[in-house]
N, C-alpha and C. Protein backbone atom coordinates (compact mmCIF):
# COMPACT_ATOMS: atom_id res chain seq x y z
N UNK A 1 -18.70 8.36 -7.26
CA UNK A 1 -18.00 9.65 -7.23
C UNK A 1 -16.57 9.44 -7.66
N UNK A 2 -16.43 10.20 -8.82
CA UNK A 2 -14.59 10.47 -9.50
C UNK A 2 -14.13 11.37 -8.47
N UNK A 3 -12.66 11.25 -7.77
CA UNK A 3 -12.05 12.54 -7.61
C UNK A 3 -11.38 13.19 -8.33
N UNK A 4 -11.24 14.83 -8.04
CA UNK A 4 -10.63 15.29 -8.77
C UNK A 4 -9.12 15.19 -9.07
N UNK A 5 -8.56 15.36 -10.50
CA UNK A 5 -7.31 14.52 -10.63
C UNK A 5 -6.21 16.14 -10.20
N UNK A 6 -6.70 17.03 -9.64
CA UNK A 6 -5.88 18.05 -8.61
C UNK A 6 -6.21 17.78 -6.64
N UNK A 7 -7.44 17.80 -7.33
CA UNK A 7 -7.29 18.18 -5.36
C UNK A 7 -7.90 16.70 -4.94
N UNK A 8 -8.36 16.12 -3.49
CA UNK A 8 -9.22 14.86 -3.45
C UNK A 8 -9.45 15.31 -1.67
N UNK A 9 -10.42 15.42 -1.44
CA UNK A 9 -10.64 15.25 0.62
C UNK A 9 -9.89 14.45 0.96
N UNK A 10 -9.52 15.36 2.09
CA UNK A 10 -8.51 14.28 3.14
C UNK A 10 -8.10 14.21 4.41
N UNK A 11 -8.41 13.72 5.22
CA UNK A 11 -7.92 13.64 6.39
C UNK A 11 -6.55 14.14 6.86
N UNK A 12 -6.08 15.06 7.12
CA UNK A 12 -4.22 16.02 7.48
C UNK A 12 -4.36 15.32 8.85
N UNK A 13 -3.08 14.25 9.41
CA UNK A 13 -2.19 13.99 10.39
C UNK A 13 -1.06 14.10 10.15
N UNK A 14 -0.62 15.17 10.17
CA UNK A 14 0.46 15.99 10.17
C UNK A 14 1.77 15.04 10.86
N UNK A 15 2.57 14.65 10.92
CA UNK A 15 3.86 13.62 11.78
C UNK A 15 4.50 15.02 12.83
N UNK A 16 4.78 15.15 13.97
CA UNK A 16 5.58 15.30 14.16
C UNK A 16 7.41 15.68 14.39
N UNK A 17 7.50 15.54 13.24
CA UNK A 17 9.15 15.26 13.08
C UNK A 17 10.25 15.96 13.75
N UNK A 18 11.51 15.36 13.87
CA UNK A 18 12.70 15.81 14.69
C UNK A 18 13.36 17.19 13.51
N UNK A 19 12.39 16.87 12.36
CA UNK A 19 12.72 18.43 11.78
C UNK A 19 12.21 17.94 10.34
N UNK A 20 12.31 19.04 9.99
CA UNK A 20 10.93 19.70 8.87
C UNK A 20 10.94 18.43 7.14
N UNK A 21 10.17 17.52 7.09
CA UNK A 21 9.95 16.75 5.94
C UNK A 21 9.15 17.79 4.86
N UNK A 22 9.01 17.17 3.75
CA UNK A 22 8.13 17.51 2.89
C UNK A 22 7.25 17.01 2.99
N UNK A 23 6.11 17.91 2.51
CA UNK A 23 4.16 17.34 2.92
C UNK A 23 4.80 15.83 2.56
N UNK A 24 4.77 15.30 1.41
CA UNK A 24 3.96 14.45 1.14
C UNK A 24 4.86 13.07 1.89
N UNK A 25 5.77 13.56 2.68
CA UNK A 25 6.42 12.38 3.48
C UNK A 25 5.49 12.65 5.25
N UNK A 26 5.45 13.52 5.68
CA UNK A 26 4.56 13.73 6.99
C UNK A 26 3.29 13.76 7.04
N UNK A 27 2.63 13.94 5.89
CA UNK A 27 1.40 14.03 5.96
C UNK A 27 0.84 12.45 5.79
N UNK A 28 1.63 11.55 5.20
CA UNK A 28 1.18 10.10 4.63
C UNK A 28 1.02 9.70 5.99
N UNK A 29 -0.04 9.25 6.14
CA UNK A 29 -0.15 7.63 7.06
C UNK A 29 -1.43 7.13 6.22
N UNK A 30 -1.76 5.76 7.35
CA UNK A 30 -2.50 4.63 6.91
C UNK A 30 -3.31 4.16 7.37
N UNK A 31 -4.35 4.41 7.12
CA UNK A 31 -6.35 5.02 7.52
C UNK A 31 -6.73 3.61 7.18
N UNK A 32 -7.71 3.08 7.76
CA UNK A 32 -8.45 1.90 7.67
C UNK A 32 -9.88 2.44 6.84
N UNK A 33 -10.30 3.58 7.40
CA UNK A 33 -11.34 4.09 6.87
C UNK A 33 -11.55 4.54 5.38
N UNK A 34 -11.91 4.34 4.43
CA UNK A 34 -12.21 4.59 3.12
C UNK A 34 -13.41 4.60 2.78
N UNK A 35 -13.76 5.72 1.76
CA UNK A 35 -14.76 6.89 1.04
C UNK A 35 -15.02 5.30 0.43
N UNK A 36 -16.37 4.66 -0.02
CA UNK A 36 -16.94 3.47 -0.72
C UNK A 36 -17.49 3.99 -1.99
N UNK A 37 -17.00 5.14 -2.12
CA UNK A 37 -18.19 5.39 -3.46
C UNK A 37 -16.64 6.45 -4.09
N UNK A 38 -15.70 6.68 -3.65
CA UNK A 38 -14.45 7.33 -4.36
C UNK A 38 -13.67 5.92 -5.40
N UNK A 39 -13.50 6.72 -6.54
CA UNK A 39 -12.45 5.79 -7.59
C UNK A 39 -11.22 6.32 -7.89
N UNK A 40 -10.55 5.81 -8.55
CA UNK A 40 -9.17 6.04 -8.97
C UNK A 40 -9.21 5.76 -10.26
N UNK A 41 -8.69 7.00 -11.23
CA UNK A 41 -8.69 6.84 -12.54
C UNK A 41 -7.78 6.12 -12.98
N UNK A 42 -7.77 5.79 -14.56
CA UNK A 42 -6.90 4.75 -15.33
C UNK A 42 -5.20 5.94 -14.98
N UNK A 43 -5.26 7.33 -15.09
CA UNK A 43 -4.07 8.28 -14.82
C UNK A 43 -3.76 7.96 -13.76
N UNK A 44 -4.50 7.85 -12.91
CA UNK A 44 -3.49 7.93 -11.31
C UNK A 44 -2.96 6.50 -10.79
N UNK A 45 -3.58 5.42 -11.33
CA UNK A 45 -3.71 4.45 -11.18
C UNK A 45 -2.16 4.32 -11.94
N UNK A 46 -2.22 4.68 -13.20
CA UNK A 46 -0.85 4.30 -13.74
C UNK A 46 0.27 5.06 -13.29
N UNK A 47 -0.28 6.42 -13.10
CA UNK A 47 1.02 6.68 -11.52
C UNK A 47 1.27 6.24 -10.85
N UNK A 48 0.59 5.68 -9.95
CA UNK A 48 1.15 4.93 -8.99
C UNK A 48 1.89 4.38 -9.30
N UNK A 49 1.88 3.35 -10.33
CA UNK A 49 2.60 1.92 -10.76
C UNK A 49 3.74 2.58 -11.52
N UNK A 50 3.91 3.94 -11.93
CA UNK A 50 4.83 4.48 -12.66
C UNK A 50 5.92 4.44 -11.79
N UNK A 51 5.63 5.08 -10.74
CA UNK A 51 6.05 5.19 -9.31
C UNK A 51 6.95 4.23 -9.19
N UNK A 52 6.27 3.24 -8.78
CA UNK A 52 7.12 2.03 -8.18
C UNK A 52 7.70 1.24 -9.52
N UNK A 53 7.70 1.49 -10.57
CA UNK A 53 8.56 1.67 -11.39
C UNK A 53 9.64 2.19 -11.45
N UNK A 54 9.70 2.94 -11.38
CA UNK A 54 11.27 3.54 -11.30
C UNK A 54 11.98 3.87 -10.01
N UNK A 55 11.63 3.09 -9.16
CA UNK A 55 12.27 2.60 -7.68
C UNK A 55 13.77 2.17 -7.99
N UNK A 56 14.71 2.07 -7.76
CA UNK A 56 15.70 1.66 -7.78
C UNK A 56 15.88 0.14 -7.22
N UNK A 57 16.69 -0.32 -7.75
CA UNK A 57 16.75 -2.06 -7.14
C UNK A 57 18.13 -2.74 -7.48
N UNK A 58 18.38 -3.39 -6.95
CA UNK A 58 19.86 -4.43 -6.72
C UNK A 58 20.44 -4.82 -8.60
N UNK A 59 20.87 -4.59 -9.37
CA UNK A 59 21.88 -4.31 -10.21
C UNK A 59 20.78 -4.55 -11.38
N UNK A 60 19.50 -3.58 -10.66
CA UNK A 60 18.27 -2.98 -12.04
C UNK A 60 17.56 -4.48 -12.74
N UNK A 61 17.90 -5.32 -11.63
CA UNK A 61 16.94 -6.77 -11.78
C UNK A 61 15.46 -6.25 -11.78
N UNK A 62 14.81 -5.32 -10.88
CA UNK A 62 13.22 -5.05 -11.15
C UNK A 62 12.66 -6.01 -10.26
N UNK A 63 12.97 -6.31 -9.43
CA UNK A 63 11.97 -7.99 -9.01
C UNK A 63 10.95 -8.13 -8.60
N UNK A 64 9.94 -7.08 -9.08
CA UNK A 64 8.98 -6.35 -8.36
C UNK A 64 7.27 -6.70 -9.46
N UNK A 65 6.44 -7.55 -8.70
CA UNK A 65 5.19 -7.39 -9.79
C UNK A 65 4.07 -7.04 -8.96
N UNK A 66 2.92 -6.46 -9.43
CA UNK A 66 1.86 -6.32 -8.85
C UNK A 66 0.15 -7.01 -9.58
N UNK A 67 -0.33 -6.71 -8.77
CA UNK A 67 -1.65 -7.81 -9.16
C UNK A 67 -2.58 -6.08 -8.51
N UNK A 68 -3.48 -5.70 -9.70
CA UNK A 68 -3.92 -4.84 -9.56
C UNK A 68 -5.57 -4.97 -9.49
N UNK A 69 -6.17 -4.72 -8.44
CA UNK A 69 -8.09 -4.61 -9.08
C UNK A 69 -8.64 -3.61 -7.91
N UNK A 70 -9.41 -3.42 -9.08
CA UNK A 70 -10.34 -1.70 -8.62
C UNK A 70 -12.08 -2.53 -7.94
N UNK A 71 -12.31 -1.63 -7.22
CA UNK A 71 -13.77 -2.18 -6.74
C UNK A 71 -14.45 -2.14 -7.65
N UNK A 72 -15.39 -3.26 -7.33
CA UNK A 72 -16.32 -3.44 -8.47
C UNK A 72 -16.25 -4.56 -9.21
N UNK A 73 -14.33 -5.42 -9.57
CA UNK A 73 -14.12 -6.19 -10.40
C UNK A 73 -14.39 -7.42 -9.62
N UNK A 74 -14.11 -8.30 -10.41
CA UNK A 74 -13.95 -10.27 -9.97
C UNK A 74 -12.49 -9.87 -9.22
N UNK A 75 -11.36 -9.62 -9.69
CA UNK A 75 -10.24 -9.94 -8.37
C UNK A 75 -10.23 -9.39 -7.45
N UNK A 76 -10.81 -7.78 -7.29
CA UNK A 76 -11.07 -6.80 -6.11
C UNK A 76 -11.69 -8.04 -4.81
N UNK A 77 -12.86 -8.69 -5.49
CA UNK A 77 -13.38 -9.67 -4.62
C UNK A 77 -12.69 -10.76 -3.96
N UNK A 78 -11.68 -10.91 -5.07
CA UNK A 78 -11.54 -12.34 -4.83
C UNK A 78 -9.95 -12.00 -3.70
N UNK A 79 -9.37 -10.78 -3.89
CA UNK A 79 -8.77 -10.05 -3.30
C UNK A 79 -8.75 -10.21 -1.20
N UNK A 80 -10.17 -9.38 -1.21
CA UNK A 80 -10.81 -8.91 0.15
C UNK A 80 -11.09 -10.91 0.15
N UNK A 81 -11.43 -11.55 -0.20
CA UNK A 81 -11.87 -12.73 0.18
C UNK A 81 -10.38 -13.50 0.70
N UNK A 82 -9.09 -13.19 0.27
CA UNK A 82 -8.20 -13.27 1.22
C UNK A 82 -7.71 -12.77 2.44
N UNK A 83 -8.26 -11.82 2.67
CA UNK A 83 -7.69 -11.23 4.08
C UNK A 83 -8.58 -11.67 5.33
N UNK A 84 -7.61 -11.22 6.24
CA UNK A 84 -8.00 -12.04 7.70
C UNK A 84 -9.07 -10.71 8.20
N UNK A 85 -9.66 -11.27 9.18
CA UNK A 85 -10.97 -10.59 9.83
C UNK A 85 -10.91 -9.05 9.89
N UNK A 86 -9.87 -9.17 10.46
CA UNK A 86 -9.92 -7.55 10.88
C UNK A 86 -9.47 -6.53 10.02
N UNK A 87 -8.85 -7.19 8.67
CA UNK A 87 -8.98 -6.48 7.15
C UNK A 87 -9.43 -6.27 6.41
N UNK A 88 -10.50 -7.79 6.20
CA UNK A 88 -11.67 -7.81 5.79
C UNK A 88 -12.30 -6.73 6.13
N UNK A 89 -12.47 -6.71 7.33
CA UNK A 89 -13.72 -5.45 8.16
C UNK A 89 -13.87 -4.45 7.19
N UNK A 90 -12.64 -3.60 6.59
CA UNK A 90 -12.31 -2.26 6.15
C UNK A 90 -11.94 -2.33 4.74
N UNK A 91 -11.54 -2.72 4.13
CA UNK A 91 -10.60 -2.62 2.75
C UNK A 91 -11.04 -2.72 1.88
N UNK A 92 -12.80 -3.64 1.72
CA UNK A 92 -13.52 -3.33 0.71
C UNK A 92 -13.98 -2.44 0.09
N UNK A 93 -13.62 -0.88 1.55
CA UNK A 93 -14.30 0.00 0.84
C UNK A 93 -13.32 0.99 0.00
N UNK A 94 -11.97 0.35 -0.13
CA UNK A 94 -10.98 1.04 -0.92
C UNK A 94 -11.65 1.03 -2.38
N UNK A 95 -10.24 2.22 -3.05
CA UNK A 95 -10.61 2.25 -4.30
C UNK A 95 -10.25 0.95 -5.27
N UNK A 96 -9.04 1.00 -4.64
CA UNK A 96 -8.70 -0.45 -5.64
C UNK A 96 -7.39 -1.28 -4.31
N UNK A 97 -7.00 -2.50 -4.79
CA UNK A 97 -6.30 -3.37 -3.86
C UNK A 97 -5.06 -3.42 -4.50
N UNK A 98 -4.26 -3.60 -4.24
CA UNK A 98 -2.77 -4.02 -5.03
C UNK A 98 -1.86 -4.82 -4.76
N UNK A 99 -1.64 -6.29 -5.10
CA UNK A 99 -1.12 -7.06 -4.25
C UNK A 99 0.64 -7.10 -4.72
N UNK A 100 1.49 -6.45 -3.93
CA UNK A 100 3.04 -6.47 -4.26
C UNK A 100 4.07 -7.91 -4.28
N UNK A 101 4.25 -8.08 -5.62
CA UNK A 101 5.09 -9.43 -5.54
C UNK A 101 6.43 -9.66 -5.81
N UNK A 102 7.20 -10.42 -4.93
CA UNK A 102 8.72 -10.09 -5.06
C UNK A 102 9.20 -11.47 -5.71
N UNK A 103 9.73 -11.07 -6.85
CA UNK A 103 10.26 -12.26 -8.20
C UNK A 103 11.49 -12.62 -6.85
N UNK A 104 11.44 -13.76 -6.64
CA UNK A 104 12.56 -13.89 -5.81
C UNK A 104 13.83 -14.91 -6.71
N UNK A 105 13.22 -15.31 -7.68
CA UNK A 105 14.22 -16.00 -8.39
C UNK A 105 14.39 -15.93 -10.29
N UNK A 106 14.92 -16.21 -10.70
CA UNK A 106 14.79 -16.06 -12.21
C UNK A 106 13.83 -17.47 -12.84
N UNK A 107 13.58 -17.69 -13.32
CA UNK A 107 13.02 -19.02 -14.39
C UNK A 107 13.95 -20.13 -14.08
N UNK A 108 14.86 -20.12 -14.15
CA UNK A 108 15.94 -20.38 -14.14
C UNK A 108 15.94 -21.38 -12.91
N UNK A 109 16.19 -20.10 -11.78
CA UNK A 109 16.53 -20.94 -10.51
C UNK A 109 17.67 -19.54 -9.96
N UNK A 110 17.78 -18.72 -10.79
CA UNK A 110 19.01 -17.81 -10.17
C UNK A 110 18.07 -17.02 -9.15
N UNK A 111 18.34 -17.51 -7.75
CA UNK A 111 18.41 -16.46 -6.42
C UNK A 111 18.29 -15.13 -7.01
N UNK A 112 17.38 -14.13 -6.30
CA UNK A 112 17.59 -13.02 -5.86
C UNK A 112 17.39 -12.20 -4.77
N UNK A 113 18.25 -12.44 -4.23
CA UNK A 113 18.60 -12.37 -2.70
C UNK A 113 17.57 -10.85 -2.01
N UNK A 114 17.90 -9.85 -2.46
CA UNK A 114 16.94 -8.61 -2.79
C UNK A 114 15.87 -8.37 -3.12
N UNK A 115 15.28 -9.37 -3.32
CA UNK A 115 13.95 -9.06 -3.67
C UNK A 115 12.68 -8.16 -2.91
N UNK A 116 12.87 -8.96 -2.06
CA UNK A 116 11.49 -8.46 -1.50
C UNK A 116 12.18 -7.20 -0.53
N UNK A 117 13.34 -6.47 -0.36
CA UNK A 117 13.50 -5.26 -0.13
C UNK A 117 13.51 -4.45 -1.55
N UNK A 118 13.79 -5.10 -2.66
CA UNK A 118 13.56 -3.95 -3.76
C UNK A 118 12.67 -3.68 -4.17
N UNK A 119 11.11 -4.66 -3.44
CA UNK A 119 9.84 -4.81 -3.49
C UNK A 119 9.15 -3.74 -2.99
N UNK A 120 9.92 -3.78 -1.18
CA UNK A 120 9.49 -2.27 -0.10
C UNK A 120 9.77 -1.24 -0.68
N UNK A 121 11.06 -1.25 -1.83
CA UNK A 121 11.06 0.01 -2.12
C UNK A 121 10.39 0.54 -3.28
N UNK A 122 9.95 -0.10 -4.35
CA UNK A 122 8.74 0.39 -5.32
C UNK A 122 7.19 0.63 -4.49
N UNK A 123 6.99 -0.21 -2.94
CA UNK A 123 5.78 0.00 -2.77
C UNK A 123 5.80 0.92 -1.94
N UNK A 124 6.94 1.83 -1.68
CA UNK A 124 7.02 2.95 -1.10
C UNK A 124 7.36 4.21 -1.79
N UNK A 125 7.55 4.37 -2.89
CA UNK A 125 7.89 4.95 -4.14
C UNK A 125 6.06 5.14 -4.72
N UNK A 126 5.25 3.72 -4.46
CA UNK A 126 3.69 3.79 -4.87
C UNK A 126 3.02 5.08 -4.13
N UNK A 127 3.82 3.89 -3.01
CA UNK A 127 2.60 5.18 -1.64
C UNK A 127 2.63 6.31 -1.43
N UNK A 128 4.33 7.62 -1.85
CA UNK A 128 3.96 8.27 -2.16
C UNK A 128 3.53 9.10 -3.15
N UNK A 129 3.69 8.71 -4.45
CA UNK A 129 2.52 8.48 -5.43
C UNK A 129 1.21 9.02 -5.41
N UNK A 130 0.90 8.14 -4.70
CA UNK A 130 -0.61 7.79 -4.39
C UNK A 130 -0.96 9.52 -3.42
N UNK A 131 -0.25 9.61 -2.38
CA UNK A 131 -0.42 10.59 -1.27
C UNK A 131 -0.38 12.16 -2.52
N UNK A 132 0.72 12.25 -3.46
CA UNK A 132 0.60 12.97 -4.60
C UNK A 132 -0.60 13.36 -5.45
N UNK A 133 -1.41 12.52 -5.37
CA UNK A 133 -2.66 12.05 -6.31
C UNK A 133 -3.90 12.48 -5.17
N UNK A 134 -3.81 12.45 -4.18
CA UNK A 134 -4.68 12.57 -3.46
C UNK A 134 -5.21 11.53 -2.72
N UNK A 135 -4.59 10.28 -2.36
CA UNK A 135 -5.48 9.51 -2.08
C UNK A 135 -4.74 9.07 -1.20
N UNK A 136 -5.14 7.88 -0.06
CA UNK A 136 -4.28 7.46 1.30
C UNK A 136 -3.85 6.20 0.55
N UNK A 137 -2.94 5.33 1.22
CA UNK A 137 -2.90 3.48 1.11
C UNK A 137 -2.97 3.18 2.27
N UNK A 138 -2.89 1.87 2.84
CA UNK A 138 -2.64 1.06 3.84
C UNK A 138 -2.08 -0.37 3.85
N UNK A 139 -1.08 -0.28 4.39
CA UNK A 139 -0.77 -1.96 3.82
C UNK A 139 -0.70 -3.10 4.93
N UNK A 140 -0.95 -4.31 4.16
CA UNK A 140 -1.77 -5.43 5.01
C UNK A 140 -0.74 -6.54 4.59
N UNK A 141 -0.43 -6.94 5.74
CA UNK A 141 0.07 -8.11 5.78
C UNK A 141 -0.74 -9.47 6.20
N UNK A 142 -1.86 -9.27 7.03
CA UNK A 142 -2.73 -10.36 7.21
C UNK A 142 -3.44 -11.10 6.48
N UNK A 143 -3.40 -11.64 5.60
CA UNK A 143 -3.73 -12.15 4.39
C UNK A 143 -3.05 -13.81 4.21
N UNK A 144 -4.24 -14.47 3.87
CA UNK A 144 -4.33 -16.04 3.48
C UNK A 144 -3.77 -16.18 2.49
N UNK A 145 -2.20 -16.43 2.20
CA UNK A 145 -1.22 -15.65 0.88
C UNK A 145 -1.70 -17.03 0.16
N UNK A 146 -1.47 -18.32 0.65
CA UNK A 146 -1.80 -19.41 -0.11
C UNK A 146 -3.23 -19.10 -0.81
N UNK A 147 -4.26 -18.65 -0.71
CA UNK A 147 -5.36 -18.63 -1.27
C UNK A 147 -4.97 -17.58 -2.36
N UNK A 148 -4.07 -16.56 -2.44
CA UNK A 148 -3.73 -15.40 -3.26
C UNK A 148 -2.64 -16.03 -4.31
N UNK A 149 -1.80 -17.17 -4.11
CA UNK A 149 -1.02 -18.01 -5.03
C UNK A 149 -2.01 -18.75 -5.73
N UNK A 150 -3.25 -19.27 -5.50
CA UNK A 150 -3.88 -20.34 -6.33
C UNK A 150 -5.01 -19.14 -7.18
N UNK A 151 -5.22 -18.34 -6.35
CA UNK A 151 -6.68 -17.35 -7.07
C UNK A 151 -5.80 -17.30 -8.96
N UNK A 152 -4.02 -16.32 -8.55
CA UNK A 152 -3.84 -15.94 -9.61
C UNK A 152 -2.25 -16.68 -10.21
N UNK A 153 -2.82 -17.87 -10.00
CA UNK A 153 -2.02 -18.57 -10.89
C UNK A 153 -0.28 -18.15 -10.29
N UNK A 154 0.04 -17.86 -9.21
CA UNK A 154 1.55 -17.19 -8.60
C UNK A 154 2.51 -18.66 -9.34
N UNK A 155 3.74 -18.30 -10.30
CA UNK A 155 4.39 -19.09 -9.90
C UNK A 155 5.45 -19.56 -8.08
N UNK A 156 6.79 -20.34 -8.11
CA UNK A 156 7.19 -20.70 -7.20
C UNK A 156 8.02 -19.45 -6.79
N UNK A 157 8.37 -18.49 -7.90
CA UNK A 157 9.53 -17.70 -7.89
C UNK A 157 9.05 -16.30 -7.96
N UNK A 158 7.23 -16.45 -7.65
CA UNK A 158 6.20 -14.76 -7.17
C UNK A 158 5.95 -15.28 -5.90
N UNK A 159 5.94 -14.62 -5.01
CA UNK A 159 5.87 -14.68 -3.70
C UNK A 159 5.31 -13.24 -3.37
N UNK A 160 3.73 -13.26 -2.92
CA UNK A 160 3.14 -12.17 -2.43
C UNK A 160 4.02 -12.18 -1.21
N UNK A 161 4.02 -10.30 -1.17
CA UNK A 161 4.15 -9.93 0.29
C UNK A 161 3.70 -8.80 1.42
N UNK A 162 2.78 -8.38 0.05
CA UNK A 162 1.91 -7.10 1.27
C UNK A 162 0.73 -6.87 -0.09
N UNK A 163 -0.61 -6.38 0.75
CA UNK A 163 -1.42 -6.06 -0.28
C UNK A 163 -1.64 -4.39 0.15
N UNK A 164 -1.70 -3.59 -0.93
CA UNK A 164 -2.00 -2.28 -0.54
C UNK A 164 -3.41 -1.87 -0.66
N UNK A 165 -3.84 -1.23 0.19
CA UNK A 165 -5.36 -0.46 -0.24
C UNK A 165 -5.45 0.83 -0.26
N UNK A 166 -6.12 1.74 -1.52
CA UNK A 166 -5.97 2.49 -1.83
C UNK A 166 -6.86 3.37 -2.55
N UNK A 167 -6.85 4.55 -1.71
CA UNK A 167 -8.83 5.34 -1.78
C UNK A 167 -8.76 6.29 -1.14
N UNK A 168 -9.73 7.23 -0.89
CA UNK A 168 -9.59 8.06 -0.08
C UNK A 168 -10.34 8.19 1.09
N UNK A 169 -9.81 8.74 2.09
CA UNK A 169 -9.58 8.25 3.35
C UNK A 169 -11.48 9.22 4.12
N UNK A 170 -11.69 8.24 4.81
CA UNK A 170 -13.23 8.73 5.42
C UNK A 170 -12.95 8.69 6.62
N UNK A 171 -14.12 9.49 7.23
CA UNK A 171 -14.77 9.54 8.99
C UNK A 171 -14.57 8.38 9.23
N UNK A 172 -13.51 8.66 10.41
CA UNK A 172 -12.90 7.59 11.39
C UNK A 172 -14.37 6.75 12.10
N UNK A 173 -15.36 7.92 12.42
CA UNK A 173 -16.78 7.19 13.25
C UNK A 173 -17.23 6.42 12.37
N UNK A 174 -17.37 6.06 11.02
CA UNK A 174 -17.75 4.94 10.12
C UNK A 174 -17.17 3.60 10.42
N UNK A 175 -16.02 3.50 11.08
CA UNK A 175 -15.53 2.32 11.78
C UNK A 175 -15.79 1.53 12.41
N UNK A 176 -16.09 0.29 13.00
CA UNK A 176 -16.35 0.31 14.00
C UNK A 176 -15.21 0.39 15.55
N UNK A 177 -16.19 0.44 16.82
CA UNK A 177 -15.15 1.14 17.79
C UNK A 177 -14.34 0.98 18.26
N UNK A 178 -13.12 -0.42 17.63
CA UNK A 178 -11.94 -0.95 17.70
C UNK A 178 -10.73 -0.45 16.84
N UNK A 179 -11.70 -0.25 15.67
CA UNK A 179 -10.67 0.47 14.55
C UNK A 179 -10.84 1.92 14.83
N UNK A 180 -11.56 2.86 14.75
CA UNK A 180 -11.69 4.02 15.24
C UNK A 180 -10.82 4.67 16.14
N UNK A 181 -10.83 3.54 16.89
CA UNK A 181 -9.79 4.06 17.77
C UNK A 181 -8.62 4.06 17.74
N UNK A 182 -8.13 3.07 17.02
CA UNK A 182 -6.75 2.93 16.05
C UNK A 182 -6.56 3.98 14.98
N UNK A 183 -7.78 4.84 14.27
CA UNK A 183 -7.28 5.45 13.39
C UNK A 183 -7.01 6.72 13.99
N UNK A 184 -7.96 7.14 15.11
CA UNK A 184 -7.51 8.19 15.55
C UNK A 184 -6.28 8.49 17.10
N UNK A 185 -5.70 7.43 17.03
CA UNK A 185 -4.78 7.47 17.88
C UNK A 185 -3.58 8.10 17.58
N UNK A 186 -3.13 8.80 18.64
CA UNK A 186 -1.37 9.84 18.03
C UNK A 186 -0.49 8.86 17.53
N UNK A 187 -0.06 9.64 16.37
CA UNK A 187 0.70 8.72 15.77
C UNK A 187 2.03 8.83 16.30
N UNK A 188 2.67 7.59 16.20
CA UNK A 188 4.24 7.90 17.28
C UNK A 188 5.33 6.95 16.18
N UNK A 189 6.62 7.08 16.73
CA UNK A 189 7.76 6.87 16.07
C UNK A 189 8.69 7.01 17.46
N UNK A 190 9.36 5.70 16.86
CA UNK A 190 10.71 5.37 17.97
C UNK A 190 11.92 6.29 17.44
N UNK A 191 11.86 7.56 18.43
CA UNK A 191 12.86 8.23 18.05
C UNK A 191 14.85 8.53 17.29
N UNK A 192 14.72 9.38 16.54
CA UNK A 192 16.38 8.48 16.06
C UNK A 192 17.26 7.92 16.90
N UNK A 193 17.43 8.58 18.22
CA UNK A 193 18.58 8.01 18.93
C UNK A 193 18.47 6.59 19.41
N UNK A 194 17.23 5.99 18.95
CA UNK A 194 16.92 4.75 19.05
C UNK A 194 17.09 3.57 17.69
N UNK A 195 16.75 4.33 16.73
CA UNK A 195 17.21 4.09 15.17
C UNK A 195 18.54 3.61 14.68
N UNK A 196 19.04 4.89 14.81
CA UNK A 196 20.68 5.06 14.26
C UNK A 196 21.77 4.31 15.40
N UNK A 197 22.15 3.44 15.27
CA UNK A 197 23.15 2.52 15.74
C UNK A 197 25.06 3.18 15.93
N UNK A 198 24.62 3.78 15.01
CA UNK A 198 25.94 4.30 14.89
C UNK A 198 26.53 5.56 14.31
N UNK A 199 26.62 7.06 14.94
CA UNK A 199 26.32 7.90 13.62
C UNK A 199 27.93 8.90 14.20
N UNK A 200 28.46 9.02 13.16
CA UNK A 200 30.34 9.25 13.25
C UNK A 200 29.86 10.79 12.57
């Protein structure tokens, strides 16, 4: 099953907020559960990545790469064959995986100190993207990164640091009853006056 490149099913958990966001910032969260038979076209797919393209970053260095595969392929597999148990469980049934990599240095040897925050910010620039397009992400940090440096050849100066999954989002009861219960739990946030350190 293609979704449609306007509308796509979806699960609405609406956020809460201390005052009024736009949909596509309150409505995003990050579902374990994914549709196994939904894809993502070559268009949305390159949205996304358009996305986190034009993220802004520390004096327009870019330090940002991704490692892209859709279900179905050799890296999608070889992908899910890095993650730890309880990621494994779920993520195969995404549309595609995306592993975010932060250039932390030049060829060279020149430091870039920024990296892997100018990294968070293209893969948050993706995600909502993606929420645009119709589809959820989730991102995983549990992952056997050494097995993800040798699969695709990482030099010293790519350094994975989160893999995204990305599909559209299914019945929480398809879970089993550990995750289920994680997906449907209220979603919460440590309120600003806990946040903001200092506000003049």
């Amino acid at each position: 099953m293609s979704i449609s490149e306007s509308t796509a099913p979806s699960t609405v958990r609406t956020a809460e907020t201390s005052v009024p966001l736009v949909s596509l910032l309150d409505e995003r969260w990050s579902p374990r559960s994914f549709d196994p038979t939904a894809e993502i076209s070559d268009r949305q797919l390159d949205a996304l990545l358009e996305a986190a393209r034009w993220a802004p970053s520390a004096q327009n260095h870019q330090p940002r790469r991704f490692i892209v595969a859709r279900r179905g392929s050799e890296s999608f597999d070889t992908i899910v064959g890095t993650l730890m148990s309880f990621n494994a469980m779920w993520a195969g049934n995404a549309a595609a995986l995306i592993v975010a990599v932060a250039e932390t240095s030049t060829v060279e040897g020149d430091a870039r100190p920024t990296a892997e925050y100018d990294l968070g910010q293209a893969v948050a620039h993706l995600t909502v993207q993606a929420h645009a397009e119709g589809f959820h992400t989730h991102q995983m940090a549990g992952v056997e990164w050494d097995k993800i440096v040798a699969a695709f050849d990482l030099t010293d100066n790519l350094k994975p640091v989160t893999i995204t999954a990305v599909g559209v989002v299914d019945e929480a009861d398809k879970l089993i009853e550990a995750l289920a219960e994680r997906e449907t739990a209220p979603r919460e946030r440590l309120p600003l006056g806990e946040l903001v350190l200092r506000r003049d």
